[in-house]
PDB file of N, CA and C in Angstrom:
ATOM      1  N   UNK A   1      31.105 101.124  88.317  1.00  0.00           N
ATOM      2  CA  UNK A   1      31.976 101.000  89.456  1.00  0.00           C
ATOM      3  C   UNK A   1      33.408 101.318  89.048  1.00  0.00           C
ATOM      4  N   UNK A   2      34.224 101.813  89.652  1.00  0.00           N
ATOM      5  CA  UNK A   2      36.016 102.124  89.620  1.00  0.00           C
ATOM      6  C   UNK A   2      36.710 101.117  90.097  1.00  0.00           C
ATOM      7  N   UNK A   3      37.538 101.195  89.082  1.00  0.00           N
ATOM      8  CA  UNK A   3      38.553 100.192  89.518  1.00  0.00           C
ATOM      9  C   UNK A   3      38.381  99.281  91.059  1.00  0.00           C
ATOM     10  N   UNK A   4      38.752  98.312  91.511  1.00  0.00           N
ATOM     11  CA  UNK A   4      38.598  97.929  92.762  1.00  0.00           C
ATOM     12  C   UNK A   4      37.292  98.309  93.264  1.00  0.00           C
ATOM     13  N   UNK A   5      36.652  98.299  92.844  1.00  0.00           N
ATOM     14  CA  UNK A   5      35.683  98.866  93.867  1.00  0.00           C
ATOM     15  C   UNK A   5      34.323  97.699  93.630  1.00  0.00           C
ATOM     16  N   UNK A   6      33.490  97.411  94.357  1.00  0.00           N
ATOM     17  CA  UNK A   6      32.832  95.508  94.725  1.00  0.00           C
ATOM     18  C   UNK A   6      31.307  96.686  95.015  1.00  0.00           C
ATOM     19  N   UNK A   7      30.528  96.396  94.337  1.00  0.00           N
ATOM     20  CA  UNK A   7      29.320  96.588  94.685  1.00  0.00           C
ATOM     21  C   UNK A   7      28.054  95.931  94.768  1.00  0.00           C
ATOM     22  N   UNK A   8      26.906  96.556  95.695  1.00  0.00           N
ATOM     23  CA  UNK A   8      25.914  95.563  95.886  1.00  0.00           C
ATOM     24  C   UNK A   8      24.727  95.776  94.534  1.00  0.00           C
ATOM     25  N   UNK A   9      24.290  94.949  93.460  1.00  0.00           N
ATOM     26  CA  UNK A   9      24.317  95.321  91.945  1.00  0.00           C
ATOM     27  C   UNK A   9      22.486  95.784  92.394  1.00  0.00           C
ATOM     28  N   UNK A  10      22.195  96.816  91.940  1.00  0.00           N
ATOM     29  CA  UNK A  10      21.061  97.293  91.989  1.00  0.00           C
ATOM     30  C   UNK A  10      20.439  97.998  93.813  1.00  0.00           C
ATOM     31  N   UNK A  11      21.501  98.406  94.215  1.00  0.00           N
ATOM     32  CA  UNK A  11      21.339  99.138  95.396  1.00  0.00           C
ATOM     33  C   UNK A  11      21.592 100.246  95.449  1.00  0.00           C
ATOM     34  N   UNK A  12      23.018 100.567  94.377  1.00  0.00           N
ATOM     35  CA  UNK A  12      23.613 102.008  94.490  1.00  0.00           C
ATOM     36  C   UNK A  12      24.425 102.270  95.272  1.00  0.00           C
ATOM     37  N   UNK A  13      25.199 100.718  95.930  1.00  0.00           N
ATOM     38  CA  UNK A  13      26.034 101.052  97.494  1.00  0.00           C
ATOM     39  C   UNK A  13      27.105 100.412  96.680  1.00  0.00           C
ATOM     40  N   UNK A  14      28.664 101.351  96.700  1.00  0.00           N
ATOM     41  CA  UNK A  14      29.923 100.924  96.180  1.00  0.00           C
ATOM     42  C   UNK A  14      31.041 100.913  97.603  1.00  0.00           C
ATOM     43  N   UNK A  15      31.562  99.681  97.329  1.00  0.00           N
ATOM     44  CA  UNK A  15      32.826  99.278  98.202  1.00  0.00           C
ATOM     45  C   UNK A  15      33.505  99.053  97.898  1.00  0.00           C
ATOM     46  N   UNK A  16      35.047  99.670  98.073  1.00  0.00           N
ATOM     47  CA  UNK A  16      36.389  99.247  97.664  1.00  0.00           C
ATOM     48  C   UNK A  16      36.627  97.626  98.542  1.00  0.00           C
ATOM     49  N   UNK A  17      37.499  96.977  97.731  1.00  0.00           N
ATOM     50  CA  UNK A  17      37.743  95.787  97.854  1.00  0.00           C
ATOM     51  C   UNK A  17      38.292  95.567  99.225  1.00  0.00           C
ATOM     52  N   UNK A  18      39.237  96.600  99.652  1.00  0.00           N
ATOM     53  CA  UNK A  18      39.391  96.447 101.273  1.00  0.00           C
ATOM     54  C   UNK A  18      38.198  96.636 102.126  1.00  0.00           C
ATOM     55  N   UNK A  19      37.618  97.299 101.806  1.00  0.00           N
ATOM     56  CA  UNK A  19      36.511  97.258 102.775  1.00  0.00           C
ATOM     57  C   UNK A  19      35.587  96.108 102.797  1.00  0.00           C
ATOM     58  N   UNK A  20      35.355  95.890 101.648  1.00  0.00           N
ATOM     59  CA  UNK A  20      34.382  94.429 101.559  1.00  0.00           C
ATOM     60  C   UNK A  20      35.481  93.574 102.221  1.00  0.00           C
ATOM     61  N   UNK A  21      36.709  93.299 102.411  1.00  0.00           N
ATOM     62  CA  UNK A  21      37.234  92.436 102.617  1.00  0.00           C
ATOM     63  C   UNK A  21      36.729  92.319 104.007  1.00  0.00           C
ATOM     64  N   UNK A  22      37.169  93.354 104.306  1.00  0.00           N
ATOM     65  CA  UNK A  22      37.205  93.517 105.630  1.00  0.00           C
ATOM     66  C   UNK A  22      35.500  93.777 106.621  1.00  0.00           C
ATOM     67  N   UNK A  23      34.635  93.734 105.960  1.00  0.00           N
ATOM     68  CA  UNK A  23      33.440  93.701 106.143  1.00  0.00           C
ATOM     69  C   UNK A  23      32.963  91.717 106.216  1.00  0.00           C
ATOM     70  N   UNK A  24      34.005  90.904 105.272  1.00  0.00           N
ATOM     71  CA  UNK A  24      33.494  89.761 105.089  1.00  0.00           C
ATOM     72  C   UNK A  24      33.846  88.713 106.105  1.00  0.00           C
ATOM     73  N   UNK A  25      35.606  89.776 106.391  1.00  0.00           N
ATOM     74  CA  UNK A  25      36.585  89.114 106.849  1.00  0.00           C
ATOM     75  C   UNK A  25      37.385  88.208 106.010  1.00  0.00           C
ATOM     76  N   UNK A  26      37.771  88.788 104.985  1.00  0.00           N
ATOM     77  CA  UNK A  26      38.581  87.182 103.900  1.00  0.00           C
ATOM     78  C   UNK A  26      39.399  88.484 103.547  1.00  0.00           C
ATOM     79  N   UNK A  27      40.511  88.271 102.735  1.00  0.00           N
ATOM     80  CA  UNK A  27      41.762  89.345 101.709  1.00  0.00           C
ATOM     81  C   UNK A  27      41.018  89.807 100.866  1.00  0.00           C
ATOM     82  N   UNK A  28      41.378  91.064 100.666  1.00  0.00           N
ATOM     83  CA  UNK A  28      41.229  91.427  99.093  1.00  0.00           C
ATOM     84  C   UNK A  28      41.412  90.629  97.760  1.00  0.00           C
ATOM     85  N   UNK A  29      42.372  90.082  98.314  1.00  0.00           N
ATOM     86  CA  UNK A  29      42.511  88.713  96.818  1.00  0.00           C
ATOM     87  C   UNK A  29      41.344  87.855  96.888  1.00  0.00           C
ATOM     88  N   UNK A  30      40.683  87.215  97.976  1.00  0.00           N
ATOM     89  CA  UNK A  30      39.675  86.455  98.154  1.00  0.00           C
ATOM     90  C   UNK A  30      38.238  87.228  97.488  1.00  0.00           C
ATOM     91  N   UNK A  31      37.982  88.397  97.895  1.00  0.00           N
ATOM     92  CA  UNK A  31      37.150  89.280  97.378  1.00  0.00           C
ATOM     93  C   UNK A  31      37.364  89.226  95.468  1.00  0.00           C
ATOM     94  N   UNK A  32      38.213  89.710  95.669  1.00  0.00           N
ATOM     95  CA  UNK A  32      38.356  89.285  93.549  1.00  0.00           C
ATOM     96  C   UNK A  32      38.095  88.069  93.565  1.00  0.00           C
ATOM     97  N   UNK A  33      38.834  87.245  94.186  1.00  0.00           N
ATOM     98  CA  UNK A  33      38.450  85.807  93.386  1.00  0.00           C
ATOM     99  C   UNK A  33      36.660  85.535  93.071  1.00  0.00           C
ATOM    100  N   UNK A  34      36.199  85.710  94.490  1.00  0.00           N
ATOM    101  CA  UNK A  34      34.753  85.621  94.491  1.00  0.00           C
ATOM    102  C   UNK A  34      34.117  86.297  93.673  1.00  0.00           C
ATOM    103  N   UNK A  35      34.925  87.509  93.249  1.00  0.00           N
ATOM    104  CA  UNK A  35      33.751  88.536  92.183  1.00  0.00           C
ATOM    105  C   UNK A  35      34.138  88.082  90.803  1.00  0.00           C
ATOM    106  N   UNK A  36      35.395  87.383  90.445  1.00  0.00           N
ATOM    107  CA  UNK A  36      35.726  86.965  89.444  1.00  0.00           C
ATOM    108  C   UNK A  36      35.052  85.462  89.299  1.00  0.00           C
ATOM    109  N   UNK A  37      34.255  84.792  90.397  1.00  0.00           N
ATOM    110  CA  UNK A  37      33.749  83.815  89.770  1.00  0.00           C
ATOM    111  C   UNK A  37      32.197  83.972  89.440  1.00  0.00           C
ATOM    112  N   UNK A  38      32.128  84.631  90.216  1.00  0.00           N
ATOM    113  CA  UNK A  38      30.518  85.531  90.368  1.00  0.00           C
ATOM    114  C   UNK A  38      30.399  86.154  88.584  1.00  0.00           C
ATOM    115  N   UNK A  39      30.816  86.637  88.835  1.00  0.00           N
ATOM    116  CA  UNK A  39      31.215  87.220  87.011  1.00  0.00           C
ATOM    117  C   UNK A  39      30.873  86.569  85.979  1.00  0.00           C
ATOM    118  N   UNK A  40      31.924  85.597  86.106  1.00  0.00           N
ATOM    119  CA  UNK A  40      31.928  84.318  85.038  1.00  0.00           C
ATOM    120  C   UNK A  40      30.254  83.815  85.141  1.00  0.00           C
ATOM    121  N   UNK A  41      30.414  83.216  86.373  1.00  0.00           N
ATOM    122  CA  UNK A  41      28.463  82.689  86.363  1.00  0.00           C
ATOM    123  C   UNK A  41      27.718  83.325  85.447  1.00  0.00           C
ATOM    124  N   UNK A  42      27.358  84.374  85.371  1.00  0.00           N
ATOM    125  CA  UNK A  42      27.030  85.327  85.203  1.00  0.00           C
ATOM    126  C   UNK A  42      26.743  85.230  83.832  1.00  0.00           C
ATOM    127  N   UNK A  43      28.287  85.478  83.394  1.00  0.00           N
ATOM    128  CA  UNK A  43      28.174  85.841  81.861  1.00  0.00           C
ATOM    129  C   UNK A  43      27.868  84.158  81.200  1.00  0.00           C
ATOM    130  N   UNK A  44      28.443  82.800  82.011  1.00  0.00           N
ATOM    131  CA  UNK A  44      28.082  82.119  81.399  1.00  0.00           C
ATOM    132  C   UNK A  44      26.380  81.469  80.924  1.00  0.00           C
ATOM    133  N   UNK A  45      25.588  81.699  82.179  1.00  0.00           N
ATOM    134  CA  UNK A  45      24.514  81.623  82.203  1.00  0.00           C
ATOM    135  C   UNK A  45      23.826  82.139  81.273  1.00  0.00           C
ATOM    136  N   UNK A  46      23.936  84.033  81.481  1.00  0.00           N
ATOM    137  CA  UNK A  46      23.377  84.845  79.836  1.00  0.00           C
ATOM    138  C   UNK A  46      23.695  84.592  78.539  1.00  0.00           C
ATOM    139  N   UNK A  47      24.775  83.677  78.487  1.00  0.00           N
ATOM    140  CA  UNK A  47      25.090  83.019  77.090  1.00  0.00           C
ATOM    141  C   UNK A  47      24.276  81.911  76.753  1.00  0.00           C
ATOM    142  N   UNK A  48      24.346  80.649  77.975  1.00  0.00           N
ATOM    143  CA  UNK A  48      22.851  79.962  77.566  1.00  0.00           C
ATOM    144  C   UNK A  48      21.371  80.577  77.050  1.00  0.00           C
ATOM    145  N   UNK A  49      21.389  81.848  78.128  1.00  0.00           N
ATOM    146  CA  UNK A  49      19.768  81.339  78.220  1.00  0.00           C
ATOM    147  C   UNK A  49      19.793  82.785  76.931  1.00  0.00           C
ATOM    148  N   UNK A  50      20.078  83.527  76.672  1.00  0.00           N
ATOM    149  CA  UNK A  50      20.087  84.614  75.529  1.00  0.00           C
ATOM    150  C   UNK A  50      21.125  84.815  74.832  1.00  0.00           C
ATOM    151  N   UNK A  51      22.474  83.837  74.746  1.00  0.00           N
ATOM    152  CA  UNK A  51      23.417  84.406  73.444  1.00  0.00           C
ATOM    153  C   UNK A  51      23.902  85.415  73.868  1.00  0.00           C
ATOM    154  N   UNK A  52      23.848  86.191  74.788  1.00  0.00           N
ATOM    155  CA  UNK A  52      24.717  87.244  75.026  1.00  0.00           C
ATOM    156  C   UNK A  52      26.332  86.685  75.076  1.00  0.00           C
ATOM    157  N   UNK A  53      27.200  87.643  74.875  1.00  0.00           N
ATOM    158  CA  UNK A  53      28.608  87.301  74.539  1.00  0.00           C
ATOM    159  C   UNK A  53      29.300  88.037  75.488  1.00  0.00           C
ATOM    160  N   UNK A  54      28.563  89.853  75.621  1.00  0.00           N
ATOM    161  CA  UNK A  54      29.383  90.570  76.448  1.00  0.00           C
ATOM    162  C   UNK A  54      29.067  91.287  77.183  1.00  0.00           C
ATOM    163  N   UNK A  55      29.432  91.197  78.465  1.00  0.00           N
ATOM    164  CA  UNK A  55      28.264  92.155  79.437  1.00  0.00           C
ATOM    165  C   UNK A  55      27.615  93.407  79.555  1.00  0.00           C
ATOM    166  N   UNK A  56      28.886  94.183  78.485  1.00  0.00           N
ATOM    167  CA  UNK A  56      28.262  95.130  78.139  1.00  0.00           C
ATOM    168  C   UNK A  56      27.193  95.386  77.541  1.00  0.00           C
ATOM    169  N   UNK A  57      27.030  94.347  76.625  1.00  0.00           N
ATOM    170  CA  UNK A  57      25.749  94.542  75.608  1.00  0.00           C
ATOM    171  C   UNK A  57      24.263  94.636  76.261  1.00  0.00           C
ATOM    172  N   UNK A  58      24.337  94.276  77.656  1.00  0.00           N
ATOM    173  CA  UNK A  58      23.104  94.500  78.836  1.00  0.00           C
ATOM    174  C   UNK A  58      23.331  95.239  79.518  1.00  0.00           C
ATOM    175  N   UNK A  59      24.194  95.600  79.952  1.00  0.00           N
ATOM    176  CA  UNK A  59      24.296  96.725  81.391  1.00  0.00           C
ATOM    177  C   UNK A  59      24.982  98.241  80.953  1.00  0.00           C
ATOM    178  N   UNK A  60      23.473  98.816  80.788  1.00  0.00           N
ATOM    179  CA  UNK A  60      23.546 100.066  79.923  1.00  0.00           C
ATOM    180  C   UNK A  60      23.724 101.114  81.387  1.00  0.00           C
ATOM    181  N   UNK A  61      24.590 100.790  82.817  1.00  0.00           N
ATOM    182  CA  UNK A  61      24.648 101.691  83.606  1.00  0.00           C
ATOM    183  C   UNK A  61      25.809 101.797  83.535  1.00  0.00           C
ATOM    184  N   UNK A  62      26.912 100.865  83.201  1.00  0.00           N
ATOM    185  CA  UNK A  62      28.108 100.800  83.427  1.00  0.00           C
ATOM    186  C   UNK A  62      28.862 101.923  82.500  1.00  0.00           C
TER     187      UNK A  62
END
């Protein structure tokens, strides 16, 4: 994904952050926040359950 840009992960459908905003109805800042906690989940979870450290080290599309 590019800069700003919020996608649905395993669909192939990319949205700039205004548009998701505006698709959700919340700011663009609200949109980061949510993808920035979404994120975190994320990476913290794969650290429990497999030691992963960095997201890259799994997501061989990025």
């Amino acid at each position: 994904m590019a800069k700003n840009d919020v996608g649905h992960i395993g669909y192939g459908i990319s949205h700039s952050l205004a548009e998701t905003a505006q698709m959700m109805g919340i700011t663009r800042e609200g949109v980061r926040q949510i993808e920035k906690r979404a994120l975190e989940k994320l990476r913290l979870q794969l650290l429990r359950r497999f030691g992963v450290t960095n997201l890259s080290d799994i997501m061989t599309d990025c």
